[in-house]
C-alpha atoms as a PDB file:
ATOM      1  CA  UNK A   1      26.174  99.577-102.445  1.00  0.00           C
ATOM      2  CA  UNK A   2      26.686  96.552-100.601  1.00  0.00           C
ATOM      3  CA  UNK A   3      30.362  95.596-100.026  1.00  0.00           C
ATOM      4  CA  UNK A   4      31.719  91.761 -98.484  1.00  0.00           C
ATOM      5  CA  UNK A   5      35.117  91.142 -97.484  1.00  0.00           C
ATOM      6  CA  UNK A   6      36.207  87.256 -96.744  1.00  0.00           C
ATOM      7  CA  UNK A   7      38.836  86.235 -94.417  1.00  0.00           C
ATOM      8  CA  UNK A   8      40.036  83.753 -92.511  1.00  0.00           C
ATOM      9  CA  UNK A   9      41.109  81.067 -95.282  1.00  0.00           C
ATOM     10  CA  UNK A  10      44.555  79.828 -94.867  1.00  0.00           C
ATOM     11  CA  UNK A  11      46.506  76.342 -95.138  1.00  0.00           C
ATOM     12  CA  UNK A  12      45.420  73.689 -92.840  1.00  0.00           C
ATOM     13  CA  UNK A  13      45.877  69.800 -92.023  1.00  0.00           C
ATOM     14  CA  UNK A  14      43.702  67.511 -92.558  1.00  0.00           C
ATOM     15  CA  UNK A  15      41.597  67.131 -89.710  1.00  0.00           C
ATOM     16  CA  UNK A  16      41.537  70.529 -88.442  1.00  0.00           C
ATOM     17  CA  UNK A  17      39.693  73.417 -87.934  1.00  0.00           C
ATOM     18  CA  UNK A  18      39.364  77.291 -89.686  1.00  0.00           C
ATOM     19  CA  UNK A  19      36.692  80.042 -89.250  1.00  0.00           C
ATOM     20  CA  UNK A  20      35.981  81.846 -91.886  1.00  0.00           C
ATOM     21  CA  UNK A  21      34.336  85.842 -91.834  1.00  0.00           C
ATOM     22  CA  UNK A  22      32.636  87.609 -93.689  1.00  0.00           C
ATOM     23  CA  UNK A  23      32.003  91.811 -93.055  1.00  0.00           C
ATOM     24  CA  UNK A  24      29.254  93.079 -94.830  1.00  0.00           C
ATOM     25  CA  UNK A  25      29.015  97.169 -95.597  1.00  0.00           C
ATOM     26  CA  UNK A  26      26.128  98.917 -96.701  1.00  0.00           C
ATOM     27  CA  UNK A  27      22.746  98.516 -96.635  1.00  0.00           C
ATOM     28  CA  UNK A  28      20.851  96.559 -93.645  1.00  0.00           C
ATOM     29  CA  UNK A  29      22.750  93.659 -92.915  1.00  0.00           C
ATOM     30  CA  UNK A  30      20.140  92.556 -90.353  1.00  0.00           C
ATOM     31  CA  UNK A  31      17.744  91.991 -92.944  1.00  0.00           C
ATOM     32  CA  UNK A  32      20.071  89.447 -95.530  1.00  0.00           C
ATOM     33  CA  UNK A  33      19.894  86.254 -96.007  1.00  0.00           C
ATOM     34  CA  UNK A  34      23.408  84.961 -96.553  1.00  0.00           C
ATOM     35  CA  UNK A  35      25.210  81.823 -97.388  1.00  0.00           C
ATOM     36  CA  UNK A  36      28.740  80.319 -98.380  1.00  0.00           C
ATOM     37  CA  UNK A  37      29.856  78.907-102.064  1.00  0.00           C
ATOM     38  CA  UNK A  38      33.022  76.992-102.936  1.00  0.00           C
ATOM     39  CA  UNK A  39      34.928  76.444-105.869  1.00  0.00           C
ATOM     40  CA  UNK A  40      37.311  74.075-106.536  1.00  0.00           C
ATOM     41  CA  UNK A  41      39.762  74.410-109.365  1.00  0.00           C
ATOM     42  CA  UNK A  42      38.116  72.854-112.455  1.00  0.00           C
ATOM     43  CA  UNK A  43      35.470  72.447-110.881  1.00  0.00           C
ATOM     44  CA  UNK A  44      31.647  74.612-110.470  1.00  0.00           C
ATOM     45  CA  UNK A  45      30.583  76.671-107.355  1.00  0.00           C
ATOM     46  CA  UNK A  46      29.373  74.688-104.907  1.00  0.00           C
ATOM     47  CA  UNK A  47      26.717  75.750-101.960  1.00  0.00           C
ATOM     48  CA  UNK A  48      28.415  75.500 -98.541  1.00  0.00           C
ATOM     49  CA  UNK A  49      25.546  76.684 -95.977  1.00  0.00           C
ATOM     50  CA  UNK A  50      23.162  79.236 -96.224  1.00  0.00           C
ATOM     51  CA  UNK A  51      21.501  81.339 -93.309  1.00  0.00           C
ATOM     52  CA  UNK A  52      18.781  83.328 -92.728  1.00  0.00           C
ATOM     53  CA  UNK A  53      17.892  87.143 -91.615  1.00  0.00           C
ATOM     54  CA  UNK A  54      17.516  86.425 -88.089  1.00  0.00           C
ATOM     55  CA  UNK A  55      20.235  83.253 -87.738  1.00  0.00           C
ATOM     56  CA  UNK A  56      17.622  80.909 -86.849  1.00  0.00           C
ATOM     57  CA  UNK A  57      17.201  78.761 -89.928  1.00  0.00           C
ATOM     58  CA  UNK A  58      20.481  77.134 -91.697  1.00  0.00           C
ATOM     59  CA  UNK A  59      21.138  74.691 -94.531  1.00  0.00           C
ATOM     60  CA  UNK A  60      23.921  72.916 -95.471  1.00  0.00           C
ATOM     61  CA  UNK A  61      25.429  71.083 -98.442  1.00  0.00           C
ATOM     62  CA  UNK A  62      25.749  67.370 -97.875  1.00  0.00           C
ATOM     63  CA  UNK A  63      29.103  67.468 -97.951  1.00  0.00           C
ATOM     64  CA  UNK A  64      29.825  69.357 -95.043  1.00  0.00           C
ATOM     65  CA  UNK A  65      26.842  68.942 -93.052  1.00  0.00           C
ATOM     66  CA  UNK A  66      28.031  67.972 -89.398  1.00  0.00           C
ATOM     67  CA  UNK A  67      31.297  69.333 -89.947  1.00  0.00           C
ATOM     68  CA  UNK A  68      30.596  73.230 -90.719  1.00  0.00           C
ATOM     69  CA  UNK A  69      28.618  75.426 -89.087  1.00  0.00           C
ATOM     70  CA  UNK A  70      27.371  79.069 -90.002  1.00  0.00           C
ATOM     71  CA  UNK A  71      26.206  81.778 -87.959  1.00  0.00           C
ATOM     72  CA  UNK A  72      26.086  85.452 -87.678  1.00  0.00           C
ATOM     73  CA  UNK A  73      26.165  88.666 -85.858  1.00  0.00           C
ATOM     74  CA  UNK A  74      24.193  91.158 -87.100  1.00  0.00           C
ATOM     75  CA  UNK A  75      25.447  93.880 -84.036  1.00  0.00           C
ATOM     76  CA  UNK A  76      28.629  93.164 -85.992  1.00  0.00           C
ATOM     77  CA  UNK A  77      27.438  92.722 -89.613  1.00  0.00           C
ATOM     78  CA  UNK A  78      29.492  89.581 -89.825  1.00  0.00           C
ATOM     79  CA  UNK A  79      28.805  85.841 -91.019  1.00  0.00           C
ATOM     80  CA  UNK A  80      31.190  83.192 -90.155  1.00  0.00           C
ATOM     81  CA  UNK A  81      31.780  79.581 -91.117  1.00  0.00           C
ATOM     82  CA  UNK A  82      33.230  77.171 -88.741  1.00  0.00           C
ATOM     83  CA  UNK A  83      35.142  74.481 -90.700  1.00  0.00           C
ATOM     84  CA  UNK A  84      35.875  71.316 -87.959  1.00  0.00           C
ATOM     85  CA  UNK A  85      37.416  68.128 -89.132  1.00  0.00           C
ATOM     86  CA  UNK A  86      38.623  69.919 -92.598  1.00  0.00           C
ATOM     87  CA  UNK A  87      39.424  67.139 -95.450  1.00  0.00           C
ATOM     88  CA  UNK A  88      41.997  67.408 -98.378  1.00  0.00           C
ATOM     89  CA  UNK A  89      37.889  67.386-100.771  1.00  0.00           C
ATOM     90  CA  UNK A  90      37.117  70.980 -98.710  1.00  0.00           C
ATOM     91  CA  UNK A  91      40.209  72.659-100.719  1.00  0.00           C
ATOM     92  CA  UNK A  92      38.524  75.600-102.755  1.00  0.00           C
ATOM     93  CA  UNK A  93      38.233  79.616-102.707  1.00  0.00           C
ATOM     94  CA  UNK A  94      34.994  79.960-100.287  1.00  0.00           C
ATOM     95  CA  UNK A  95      33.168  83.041-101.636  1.00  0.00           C
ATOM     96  CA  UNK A  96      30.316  84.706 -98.954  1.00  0.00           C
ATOM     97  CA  UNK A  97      27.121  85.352-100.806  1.00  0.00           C
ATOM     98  CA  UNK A  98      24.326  88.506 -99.817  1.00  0.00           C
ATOM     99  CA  UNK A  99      21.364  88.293-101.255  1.00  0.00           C
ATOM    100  CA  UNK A 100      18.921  91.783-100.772  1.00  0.00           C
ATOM    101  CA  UNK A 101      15.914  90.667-102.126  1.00  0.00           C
ATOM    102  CA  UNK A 102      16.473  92.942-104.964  1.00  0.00           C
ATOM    103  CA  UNK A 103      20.409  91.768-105.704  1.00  0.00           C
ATOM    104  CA  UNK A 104      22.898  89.123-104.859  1.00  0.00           C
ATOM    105  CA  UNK A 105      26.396  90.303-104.277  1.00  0.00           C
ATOM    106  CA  UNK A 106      29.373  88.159-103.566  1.00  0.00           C
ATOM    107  CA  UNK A 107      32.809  88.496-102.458  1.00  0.00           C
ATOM    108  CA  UNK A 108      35.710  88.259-103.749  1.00  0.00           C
ATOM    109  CA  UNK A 109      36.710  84.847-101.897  1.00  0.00           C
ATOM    110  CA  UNK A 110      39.339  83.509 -99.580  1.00  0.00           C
ATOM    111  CA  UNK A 111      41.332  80.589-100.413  1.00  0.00           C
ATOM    112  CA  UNK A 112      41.410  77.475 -97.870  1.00  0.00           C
ATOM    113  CA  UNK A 113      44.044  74.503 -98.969  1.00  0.00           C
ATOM    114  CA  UNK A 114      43.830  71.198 -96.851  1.00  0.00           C
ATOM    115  CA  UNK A 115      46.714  69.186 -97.256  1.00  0.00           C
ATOM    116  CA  UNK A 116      46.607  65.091 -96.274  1.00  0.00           C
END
């Protein structure tokens, strides 16, 4: 059974910066592809940034692209999200997504509020 745990989220100013983690147990992190999802009250899940296995291909959501960054370390079966330049819009619960091959598992989120 795979298990995520987000943190990192928190309250921040506009214009600033959070890094959000995700630590992944069970199963063989080195061989997920992972991504990040937002949702914004009233609002659907978003996609945030996705990564591959090996770290070397990413994609990002228009929204944030040039502003977020994702990366991981598998010798620490983590995935991050560096948030720069943070706007009042980016105010959502950021959920960490795993997906197996077989299954796609998700946390349980971590809330980040941007305030103007």
């Amino acid at each position: 059974q795979v298990q995520l745990v987000e943190s990192g989220g928190g309250l921040v100013q506009a214009g600033g910066s959070l890094r959000l983690s995700c630590a992944v147990s069970g199963g063989t992190f080195s061989s997920y592809n992972m991504g990040w999802f937002r949702q914004a009250p009233g609002k659907e899940r978003e996609f945030v940034a996705d990564i591959n296995w090996s770290g070397m291909i990413t994609y990002y959501g228009d929204s944030v692209q040039g502003r977020f960054t994702i990366s991981r370390d598998n010798a620490k079966n983590t995935m991050y999200l560096q948030m720069n330049n943070l706007k009042p819009e980016d105010t959502a619960v950021y959920y960490c997504q795993v997906r197996t091959g077989l299954t796609t598992y998700w946390g349980q989120g971590t809330q980040v509020t941007v305030s103007s």
